[in-house]
Protein backbone atom coordinates (compact mmCIF):
# COMPACT_ATOMS: atom_id res chain seq x y z
CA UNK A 1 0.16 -13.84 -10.70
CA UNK A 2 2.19 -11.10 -9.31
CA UNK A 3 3.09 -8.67 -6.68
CA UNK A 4 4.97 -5.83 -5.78
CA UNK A 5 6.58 -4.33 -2.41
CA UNK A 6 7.69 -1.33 -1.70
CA UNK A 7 9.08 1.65 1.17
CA UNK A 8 9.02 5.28 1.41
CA UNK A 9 11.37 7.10 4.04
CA UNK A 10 9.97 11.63 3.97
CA UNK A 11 12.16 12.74 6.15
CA UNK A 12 10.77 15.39 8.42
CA UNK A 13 10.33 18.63 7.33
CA UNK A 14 10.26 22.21 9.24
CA UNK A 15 7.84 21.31 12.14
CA UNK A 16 7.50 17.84 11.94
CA UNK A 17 8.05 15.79 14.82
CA UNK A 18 9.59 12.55 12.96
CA UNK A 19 9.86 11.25 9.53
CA UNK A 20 7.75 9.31 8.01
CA UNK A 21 7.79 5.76 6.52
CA UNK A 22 5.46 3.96 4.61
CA UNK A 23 5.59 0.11 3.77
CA UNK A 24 3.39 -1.39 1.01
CA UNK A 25 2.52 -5.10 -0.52
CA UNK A 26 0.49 -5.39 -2.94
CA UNK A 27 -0.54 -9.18 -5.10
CA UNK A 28 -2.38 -9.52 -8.31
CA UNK A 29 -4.02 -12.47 -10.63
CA UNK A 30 -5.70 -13.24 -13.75
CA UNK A 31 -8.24 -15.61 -13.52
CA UNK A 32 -10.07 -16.81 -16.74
CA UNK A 33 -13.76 -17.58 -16.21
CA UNK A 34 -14.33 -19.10 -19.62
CA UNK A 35 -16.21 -17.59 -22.57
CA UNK A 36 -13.47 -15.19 -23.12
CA UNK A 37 -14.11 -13.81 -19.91
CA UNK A 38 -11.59 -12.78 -17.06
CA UNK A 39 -11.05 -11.43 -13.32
CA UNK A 40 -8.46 -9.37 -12.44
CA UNK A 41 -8.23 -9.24 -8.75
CA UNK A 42 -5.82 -7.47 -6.75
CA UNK A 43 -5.01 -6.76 -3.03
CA UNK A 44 -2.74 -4.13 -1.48
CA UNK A 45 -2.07 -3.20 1.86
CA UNK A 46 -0.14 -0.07 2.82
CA UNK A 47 1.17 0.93 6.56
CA UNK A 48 2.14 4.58 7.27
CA UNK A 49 4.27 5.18 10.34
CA UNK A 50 4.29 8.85 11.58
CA UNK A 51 1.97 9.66 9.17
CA UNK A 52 2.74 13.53 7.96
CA UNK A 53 5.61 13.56 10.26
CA UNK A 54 3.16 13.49 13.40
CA UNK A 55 4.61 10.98 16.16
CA UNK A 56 2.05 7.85 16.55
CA UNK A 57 -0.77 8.70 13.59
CA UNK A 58 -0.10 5.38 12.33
CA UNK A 59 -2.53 4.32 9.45
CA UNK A 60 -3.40 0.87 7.64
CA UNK A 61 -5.03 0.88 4.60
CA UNK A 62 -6.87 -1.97 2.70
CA UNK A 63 -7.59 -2.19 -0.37
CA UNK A 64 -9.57 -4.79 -2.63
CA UNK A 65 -10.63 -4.72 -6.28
CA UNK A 66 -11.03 -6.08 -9.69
């Protein structure tokens, strides 16, 4: 099992209203299913602030696989 977490600062650019920031967390496994079979799952979630430099386009995104 394991994970990883990181941040992003862009700072805002000619015409942008704000920087932006962006957050992530993601956590992955290995599960054996027997028969020298196994899963990988993982899960990461990511969360932009001021997406683009554009006050309030906030985002979320989800995502799931294996």
């Amino acid at each position: 099992m394991g994970y990883h977490v990181s941040y992003m600062c862009q700072a805002a650019g000619d015409g942008d209203a704000t920087d932006e920031h962006s957050f992530a967390v993601t956590f992955y496994t290995s599960l054996d299913l027997g028969g020298g079979v196994a899963f990988d799952p993982i899960v990461e979630l990511v969360r932009q602030s001021d997406r683009g430099g554009v006050d309030n386009r906030d985002r979320t995104y989800l995502t799931l696989g294996g």
